[in-house]
C-alpha atoms as a PDB file:
ATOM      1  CA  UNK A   1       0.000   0.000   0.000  1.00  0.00           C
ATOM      2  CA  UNK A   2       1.008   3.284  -0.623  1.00  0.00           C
ATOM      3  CA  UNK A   3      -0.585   7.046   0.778  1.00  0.00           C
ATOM      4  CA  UNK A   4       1.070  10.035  -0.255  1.00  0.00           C
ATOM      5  CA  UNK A   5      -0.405  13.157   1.697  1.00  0.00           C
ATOM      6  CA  UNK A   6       0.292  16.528  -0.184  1.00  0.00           C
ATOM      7  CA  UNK A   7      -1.476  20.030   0.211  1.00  0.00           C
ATOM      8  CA  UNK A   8       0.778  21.304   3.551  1.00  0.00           C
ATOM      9  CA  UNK A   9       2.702  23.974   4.057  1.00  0.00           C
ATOM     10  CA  UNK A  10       2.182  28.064   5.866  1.00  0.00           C
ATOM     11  CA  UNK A  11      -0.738  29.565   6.894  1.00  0.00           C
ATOM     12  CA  UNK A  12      -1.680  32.408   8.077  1.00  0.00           C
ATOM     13  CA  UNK A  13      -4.270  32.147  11.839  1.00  0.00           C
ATOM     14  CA  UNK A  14      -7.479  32.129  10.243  1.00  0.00           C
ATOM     15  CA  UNK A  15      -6.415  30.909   6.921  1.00  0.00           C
ATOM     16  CA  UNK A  16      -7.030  27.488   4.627  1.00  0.00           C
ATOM     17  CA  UNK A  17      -5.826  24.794   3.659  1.00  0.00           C
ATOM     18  CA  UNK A  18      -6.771  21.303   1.833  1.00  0.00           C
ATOM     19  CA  UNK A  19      -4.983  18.188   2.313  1.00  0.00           C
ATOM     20  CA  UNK A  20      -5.273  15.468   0.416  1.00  0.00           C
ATOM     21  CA  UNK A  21      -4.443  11.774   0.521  1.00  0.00           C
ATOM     22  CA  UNK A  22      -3.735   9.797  -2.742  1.00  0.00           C
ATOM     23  CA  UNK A  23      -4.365   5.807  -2.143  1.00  0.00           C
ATOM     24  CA  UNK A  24      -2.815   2.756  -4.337  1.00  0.00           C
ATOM     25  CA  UNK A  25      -2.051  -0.794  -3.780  1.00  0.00           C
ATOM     26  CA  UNK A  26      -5.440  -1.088  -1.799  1.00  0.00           C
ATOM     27  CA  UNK A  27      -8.523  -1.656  -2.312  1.00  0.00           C
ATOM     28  CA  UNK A  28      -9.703   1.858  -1.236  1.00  0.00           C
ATOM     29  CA  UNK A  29     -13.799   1.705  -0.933  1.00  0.00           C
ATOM     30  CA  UNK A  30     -13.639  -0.750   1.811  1.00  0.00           C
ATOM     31  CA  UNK A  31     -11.047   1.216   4.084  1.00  0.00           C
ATOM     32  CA  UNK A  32     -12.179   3.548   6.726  1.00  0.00           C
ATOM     33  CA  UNK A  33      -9.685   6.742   5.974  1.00  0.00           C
ATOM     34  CA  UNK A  34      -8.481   9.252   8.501  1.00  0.00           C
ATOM     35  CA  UNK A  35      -6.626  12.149   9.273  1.00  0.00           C
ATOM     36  CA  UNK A  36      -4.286  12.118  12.452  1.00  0.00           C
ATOM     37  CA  UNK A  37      -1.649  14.687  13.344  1.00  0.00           C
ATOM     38  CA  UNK A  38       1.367  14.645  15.663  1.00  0.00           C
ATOM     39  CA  UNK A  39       3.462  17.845  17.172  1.00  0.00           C
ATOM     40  CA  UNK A  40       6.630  17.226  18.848  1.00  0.00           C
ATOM     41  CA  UNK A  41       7.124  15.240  22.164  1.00  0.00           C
ATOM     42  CA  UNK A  42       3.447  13.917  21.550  1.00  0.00           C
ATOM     43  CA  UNK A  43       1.417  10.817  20.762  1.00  0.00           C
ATOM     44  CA  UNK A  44      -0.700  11.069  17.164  1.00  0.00           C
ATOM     45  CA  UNK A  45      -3.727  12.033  17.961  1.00  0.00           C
ATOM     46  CA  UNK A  46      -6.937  11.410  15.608  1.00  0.00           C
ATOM     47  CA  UNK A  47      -8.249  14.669  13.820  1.00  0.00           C
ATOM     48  CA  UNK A  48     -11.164  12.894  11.826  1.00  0.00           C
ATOM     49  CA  UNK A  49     -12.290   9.770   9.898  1.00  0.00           C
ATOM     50  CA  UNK A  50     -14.356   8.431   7.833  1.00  0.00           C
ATOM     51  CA  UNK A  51     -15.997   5.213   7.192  1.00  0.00           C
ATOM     52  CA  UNK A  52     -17.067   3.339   4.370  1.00  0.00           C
ATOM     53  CA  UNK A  53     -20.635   5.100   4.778  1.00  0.00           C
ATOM     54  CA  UNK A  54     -19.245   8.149   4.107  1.00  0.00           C
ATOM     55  CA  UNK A  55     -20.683   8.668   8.072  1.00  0.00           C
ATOM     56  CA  UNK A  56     -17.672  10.964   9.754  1.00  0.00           C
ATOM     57  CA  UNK A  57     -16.222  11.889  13.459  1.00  0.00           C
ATOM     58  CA  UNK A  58     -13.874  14.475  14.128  1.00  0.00           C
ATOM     59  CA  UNK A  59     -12.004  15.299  17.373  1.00  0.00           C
ATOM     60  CA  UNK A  60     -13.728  18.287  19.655  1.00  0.00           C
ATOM     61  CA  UNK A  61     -10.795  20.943  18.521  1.00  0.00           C
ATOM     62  CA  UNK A  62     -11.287  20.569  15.086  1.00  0.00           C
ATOM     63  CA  UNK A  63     -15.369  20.471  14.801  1.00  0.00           C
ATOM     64  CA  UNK A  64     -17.309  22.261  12.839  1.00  0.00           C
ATOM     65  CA  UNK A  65     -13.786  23.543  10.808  1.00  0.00           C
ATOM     66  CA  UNK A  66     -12.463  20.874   9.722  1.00  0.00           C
ATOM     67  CA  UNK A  67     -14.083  18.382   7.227  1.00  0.00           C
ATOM     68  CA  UNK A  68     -13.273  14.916   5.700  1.00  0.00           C
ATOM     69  CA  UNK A  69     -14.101  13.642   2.757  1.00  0.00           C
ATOM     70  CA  UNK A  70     -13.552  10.815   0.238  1.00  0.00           C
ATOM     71  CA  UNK A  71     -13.624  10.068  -3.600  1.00  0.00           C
ATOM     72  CA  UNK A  72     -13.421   6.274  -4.160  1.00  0.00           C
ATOM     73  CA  UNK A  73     -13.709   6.781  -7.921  1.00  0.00           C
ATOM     74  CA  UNK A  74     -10.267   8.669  -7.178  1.00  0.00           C
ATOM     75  CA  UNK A  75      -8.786   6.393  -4.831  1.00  0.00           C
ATOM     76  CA  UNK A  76      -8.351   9.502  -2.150  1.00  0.00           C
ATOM     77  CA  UNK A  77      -9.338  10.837   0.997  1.00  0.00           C
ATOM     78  CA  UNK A  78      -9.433  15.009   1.959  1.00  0.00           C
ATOM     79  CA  UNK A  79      -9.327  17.066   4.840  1.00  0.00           C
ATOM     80  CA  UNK A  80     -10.523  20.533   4.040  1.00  0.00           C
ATOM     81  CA  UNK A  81      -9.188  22.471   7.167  1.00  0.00           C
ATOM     82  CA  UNK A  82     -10.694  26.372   7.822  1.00  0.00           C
ATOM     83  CA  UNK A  83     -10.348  28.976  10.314  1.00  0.00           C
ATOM     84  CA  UNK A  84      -7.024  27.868  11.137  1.00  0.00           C
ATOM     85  CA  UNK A  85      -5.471  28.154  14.301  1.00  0.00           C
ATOM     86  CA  UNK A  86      -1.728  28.111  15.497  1.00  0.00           C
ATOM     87  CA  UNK A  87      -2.705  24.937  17.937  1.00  0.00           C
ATOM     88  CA  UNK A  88      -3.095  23.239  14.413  1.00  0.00           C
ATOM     89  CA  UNK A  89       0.059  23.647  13.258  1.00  0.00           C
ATOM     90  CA  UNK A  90       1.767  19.718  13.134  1.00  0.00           C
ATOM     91  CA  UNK A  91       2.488  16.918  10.864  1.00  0.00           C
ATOM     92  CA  UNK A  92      -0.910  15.793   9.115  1.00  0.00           C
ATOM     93  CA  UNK A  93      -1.023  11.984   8.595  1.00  0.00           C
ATOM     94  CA  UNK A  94      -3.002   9.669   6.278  1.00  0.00           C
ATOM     95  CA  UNK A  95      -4.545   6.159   7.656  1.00  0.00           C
ATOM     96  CA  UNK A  96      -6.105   3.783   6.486  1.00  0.00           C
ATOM     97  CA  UNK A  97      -7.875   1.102   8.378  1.00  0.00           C
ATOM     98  CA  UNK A  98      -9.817  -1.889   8.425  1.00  0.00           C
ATOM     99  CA  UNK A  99     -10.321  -1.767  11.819  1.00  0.00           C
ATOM    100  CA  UNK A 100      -9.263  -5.030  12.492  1.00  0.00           C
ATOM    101  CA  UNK A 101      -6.859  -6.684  15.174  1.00  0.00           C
ATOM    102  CA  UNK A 102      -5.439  -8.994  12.398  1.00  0.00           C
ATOM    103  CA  UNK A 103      -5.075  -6.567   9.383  1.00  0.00           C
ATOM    104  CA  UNK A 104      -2.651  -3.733   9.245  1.00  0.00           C
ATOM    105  CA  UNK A 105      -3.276  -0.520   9.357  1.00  0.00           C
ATOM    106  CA  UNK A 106      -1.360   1.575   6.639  1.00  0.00           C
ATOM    107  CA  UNK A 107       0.083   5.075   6.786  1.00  0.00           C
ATOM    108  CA  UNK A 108       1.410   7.954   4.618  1.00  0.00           C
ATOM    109  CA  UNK A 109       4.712  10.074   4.885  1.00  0.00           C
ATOM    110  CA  UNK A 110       2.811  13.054   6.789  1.00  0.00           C
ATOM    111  CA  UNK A 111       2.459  16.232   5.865  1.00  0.00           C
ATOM    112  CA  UNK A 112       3.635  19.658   7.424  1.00  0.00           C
ATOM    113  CA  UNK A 113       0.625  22.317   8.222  1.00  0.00           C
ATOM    114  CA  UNK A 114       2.352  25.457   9.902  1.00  0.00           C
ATOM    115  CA  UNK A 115      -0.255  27.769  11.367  1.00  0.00           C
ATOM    116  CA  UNK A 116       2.053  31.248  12.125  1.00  0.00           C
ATOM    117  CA  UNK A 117       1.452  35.370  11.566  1.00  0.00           C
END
């Protein structure tokens, strides 16, 4: 499996930014997808997900700015990220799961989202 992340970089507080997640090697539809991110000295903590449903969660600092998305024809997975704050600046990582104890769970590279004035 492969998931290359792309779409980080500098923002501006307040600003936006799109990351996207392209899958191969998988077969995408019947993953759940989600976003995680990680700052330094900390564990990776889950931003949102989604499931095969399309039916989403998203972690209490991130709702109602922050959506996930996914386009099976297209083999990816999105997180459209608004109203940015500087407590969102961190490495943005790609999963995807079958949420099983037997199957592994496959990541991307990450992706750096700086959130600075």
């Amino acid at each position: 499996a492969q998931l290359v992340e792309s779409g980080g970089g500098w923002v501006q507080p307040g600003g936006s930014l799109r990351l996207s997640c392209a899958v191969s090697g998988i077969p995408f539809s019947i993953y759940v997808m989600a976003w995680y991110r990680q700052t330094p000295g900390n564990e990776r903590e889950l931003v949102a997900r989604i499931n095969t449903a399309e039916r989403t969660n998203y972690a209490d600092p991130v709702k109602g700015r922050f959506t996930i998305s996914r386009d099976n024809a297209k083999n990816s997975v999105y997180l459209q990220m608004n109203s940015l704050k500087s407590e969102d600046t961190a490495i943005y990582y790609c999963n995807a799961d079958l949420e099983s104890d037997v199957l592994p769970s496959f990541w991307g590279q990450g992706t750096q989202v700086t959130v600075s004035s």
